[in-house]
C-alpha atoms as a PDB file:
ATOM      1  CA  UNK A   1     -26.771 -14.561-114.902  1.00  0.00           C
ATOM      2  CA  UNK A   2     -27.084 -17.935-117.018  1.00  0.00           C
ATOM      3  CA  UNK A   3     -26.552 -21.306-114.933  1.00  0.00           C
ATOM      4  CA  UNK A   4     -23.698 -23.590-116.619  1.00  0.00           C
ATOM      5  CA  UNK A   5     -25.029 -27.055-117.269  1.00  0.00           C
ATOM      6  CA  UNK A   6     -22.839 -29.569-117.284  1.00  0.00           C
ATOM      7  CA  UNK A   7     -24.086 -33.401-118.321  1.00  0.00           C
ATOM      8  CA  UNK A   8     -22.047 -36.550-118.579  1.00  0.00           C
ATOM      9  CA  UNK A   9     -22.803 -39.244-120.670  1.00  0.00           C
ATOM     10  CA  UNK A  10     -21.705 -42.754-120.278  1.00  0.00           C
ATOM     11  CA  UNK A  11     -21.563 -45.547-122.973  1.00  0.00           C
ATOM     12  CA  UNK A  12     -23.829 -47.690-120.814  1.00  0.00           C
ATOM     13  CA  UNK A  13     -26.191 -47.464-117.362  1.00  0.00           C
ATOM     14  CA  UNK A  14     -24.970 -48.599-114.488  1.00  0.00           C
ATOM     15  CA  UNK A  15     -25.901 -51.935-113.496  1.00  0.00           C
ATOM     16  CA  UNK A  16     -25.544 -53.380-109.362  1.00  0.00           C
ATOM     17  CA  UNK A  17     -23.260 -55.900-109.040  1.00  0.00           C
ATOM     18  CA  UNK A  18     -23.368 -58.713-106.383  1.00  0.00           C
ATOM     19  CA  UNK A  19     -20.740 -61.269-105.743  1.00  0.00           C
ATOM     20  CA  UNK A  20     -21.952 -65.214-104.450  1.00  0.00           C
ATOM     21  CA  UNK A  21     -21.310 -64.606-100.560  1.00  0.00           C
ATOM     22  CA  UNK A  22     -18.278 -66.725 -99.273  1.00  0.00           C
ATOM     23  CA  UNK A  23     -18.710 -68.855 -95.698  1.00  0.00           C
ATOM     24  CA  UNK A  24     -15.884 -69.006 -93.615  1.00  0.00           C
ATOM     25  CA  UNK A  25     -15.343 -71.352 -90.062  1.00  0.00           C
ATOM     26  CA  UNK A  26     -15.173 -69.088 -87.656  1.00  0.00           C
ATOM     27  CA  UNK A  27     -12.016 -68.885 -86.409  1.00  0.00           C
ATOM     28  CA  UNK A  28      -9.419 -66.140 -86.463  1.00  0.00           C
ATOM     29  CA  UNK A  29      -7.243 -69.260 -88.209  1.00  0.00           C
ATOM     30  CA  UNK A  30      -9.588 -68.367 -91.283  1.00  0.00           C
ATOM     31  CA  UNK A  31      -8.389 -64.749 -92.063  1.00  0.00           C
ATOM     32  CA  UNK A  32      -5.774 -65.706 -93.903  1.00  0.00           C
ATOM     33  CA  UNK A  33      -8.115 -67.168 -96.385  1.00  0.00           C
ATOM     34  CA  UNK A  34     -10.545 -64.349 -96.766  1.00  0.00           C
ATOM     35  CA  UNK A  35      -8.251 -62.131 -97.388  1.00  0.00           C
ATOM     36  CA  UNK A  36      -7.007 -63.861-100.044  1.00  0.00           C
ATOM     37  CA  UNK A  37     -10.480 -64.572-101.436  1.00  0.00           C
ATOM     38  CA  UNK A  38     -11.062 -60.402-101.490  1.00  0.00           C
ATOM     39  CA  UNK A  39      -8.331 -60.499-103.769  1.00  0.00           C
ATOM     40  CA  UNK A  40      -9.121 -63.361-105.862  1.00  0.00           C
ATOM     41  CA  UNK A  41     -12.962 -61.854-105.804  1.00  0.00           C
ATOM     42  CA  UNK A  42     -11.936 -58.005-106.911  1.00  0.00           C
ATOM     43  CA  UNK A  43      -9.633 -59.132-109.285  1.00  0.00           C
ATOM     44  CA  UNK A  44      -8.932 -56.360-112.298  1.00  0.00           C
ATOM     45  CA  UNK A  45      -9.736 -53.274-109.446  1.00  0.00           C
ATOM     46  CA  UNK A  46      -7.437 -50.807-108.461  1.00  0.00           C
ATOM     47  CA  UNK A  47      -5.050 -52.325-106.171  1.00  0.00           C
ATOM     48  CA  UNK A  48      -5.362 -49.381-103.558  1.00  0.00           C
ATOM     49  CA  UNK A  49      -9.041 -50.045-103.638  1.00  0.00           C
ATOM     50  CA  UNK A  50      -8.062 -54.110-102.970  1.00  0.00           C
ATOM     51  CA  UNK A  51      -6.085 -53.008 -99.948  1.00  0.00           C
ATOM     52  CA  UNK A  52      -8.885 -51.075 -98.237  1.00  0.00           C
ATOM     53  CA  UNK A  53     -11.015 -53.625 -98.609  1.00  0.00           C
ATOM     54  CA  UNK A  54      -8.865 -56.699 -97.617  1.00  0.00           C
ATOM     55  CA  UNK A  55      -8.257 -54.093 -94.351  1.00  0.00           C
ATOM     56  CA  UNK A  56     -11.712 -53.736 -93.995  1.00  0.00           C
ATOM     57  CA  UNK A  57     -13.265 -57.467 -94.303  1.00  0.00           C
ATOM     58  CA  UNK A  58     -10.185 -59.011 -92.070  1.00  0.00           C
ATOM     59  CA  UNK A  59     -10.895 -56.101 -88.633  1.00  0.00           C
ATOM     60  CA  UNK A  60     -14.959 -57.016 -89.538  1.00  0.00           C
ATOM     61  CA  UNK A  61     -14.613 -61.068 -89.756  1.00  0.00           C
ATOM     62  CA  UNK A  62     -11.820 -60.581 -87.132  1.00  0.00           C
ATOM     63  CA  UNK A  63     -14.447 -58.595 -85.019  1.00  0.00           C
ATOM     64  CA  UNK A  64     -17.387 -60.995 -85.725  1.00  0.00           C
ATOM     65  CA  UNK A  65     -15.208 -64.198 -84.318  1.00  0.00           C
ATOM     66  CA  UNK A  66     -14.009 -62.434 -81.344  1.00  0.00           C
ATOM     67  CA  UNK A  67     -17.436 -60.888 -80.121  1.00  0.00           C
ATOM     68  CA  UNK A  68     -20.423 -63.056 -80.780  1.00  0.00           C
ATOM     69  CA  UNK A  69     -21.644 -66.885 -81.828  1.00  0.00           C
ATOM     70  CA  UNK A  70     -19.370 -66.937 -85.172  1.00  0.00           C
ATOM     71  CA  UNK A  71     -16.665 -67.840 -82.573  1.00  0.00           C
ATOM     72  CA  UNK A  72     -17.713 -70.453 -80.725  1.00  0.00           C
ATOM     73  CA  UNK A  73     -18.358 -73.981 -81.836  1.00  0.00           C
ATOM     74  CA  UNK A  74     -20.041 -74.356 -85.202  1.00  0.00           C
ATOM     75  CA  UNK A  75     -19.678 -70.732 -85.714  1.00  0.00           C
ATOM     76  CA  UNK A  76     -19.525 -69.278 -89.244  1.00  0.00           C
ATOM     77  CA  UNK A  77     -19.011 -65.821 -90.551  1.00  0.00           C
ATOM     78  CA  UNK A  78     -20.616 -64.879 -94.248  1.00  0.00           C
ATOM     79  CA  UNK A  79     -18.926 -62.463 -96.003  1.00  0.00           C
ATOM     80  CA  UNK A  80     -20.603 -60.474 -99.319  1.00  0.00           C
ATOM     81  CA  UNK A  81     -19.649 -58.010-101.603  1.00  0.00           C
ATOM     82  CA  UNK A  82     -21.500 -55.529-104.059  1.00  0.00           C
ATOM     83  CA  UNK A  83     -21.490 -52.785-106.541  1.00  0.00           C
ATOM     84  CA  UNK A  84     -25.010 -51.231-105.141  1.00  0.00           C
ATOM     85  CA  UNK A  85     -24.416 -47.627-106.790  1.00  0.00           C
ATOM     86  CA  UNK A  86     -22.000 -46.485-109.386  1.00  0.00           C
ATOM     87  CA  UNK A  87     -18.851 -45.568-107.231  1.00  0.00           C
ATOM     88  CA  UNK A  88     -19.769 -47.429-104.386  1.00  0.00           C
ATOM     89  CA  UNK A  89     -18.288 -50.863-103.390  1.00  0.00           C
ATOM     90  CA  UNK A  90     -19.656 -52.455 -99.779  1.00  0.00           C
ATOM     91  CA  UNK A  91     -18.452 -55.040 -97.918  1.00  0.00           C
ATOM     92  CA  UNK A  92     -20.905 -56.719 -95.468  1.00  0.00           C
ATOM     93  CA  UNK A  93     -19.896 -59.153 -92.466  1.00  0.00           C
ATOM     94  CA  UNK A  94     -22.535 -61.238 -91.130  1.00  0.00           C
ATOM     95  CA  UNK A  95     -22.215 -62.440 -87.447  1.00  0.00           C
ATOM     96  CA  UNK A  96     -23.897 -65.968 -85.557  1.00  0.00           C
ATOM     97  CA  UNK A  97     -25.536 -63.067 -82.922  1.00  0.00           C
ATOM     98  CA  UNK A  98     -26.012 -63.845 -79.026  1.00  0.00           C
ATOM     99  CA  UNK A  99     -23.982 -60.980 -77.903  1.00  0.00           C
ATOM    100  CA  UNK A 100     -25.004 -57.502 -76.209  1.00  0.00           C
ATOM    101  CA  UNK A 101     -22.523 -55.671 -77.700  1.00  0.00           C
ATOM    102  CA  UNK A 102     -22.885 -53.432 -80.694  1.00  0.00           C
ATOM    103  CA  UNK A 103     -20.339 -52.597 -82.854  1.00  0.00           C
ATOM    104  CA  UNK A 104     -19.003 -48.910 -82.093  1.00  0.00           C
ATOM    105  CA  UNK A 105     -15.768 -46.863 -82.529  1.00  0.00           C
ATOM    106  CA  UNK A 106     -13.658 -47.073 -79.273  1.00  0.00           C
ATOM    107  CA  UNK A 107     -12.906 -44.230 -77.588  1.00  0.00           C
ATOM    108  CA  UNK A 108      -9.515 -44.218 -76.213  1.00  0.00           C
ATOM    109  CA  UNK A 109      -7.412 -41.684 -74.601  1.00  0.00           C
ATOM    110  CA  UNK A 110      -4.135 -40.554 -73.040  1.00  0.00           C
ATOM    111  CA  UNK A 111      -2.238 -43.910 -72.154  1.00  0.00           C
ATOM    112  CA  UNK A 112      -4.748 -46.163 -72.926  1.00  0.00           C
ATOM    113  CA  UNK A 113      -4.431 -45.209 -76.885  1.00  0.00           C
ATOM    114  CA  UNK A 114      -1.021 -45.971 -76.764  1.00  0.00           C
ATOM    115  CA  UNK A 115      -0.725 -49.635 -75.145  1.00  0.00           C
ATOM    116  CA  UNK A 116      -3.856 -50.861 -76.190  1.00  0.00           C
ATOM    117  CA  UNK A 117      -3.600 -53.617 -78.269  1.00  0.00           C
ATOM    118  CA  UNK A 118      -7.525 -53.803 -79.394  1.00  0.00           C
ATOM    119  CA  UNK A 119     -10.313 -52.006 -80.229  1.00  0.00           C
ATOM    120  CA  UNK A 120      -8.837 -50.144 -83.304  1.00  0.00           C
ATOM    121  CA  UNK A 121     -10.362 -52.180 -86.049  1.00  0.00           C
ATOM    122  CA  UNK A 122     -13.594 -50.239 -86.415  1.00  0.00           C
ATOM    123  CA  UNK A 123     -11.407 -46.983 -86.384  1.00  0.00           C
ATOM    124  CA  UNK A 124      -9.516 -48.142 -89.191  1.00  0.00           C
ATOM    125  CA  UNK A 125     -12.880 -48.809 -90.830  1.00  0.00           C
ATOM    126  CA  UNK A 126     -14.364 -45.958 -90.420  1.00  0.00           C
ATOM    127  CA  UNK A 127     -10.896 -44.010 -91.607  1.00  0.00           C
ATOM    128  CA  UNK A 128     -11.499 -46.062 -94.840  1.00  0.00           C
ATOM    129  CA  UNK A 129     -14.732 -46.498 -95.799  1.00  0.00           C
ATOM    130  CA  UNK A 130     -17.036 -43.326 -96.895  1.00  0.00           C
ATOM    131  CA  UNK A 131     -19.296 -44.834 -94.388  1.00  0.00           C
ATOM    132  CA  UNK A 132     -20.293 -47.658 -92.223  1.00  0.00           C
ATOM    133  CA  UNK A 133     -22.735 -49.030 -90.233  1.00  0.00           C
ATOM    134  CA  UNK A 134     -24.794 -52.090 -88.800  1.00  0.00           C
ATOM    135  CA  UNK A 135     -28.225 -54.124 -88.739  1.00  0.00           C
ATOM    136  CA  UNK A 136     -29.959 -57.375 -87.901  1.00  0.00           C
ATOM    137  CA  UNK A 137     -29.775 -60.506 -89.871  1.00  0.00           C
ATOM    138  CA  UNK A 138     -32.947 -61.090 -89.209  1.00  0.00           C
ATOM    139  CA  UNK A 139     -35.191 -58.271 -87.172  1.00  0.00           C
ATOM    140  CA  UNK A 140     -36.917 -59.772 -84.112  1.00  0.00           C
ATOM    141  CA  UNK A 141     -37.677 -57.868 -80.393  1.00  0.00           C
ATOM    142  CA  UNK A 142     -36.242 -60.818 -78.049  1.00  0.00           C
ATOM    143  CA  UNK A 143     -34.035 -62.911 -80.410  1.00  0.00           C
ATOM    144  CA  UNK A 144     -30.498 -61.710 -81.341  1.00  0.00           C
ATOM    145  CA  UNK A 145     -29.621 -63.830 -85.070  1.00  0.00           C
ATOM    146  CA  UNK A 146     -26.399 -61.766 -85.574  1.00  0.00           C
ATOM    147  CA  UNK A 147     -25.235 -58.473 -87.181  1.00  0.00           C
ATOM    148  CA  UNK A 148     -23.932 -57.281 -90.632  1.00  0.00           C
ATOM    149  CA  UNK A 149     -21.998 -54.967 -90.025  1.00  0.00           C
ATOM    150  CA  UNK A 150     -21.398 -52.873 -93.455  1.00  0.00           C
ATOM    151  CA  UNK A 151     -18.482 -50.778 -94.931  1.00  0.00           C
ATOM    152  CA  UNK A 152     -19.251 -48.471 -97.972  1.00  0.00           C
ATOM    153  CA  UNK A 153     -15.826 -47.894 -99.936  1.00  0.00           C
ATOM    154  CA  UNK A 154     -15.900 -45.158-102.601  1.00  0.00           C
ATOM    155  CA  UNK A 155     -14.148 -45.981-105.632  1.00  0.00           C
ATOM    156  CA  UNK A 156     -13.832 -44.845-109.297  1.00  0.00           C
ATOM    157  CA  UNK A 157     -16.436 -46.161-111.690  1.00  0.00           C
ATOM    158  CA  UNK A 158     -14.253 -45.931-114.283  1.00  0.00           C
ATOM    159  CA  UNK A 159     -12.045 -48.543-112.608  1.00  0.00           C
ATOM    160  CA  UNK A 160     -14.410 -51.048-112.519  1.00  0.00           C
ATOM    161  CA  UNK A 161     -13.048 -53.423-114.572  1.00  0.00           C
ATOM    162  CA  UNK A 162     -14.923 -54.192-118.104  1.00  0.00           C
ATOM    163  CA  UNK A 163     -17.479 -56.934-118.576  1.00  0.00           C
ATOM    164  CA  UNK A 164     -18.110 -57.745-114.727  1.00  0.00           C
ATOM    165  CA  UNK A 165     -21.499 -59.443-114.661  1.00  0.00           C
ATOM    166  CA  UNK A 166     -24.277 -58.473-112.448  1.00  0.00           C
ATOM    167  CA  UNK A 167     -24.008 -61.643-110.612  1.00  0.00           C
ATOM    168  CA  UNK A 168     -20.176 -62.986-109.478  1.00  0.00           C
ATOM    169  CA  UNK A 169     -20.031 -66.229-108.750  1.00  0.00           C
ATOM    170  CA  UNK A 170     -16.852 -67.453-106.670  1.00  0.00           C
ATOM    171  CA  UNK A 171     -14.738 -70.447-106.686  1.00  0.00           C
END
């Protein structure tokens, strides 16, 4: 029995992508904006891919003001985007810290699913993205810097639009 070998060739290699990270105050006042700065940044992509991520980046900034430092006075929230592997885009959120939560999928049952009016956002996440997950700013044993908390969406590398340079810069 012979094996089938199948090989795809593209007209160039694939080349990661990284996009200037955006600061935001944080305040919940602020989604509004970077939402609209996920469009404005991803720009020529699929929509449907635009709408997953705009989900995505408002329940993670939305979950980084509510739960640690990014909320409180002076707080900010970073938010960065990338092409790390062909078919791959990830959005990363990154937190002020001083918090001793972690961010995990609630668990909600009978009732409580349906009047509960928080603790979806990482459910929608995870529905989304092919994956997600969390580490520290900066890694230290007693000091807590702040999360960034990542979501990996898959996408189409054939929809990436033509011509995007390696390194995005945002206005």
């Amino acid at each position: 029995m012979g094996v089938l070998v199948l090989s795809v060739v593209s007209s160039g290699a694939f080349s990661p992508v990284r996009w200037e990270p955006r600061i935001y105050e944080g305040s919940l006042k602020q989604a509004a904006v970077v939402r609209s700065h996920v469009r404005k940044d991803l720009g020529g992509f699929a929509p449907g891919l635009v709408d997953d991520v705009e989900l995505c980046v408002s329940e993670l900034f939305a979950n980084a003001v509510e739960y640690t430092a990014s909320g409180g006075e002076g707080g900010e929230v970073v938010r960065r985007l990338s092409l790390p592997e062909a078919g791959l885009l990830r959005v990363e959120v990154a937190d002020g810290g001083f918090t001793d939560t972690r961010p995990v999928v609630a668990e909600l049952a009978g009732d409580d699913w349906f009047t509960s009016e928080r603790h979806r956002g990482l459910l929608m996440v995870s529905a989304i993205a092919k994956s997600w997950g969390f580490y520290p700013v900066y890694a230290h044993p007693t000091l807590n810097l702040g999360l960034v908390v990542w979501a990996d969406l898959p996408l189409d590398p054939a929809q990436v639009p033509t011509g995007l340079p390696r390194f995005v810069h945002t206005t």
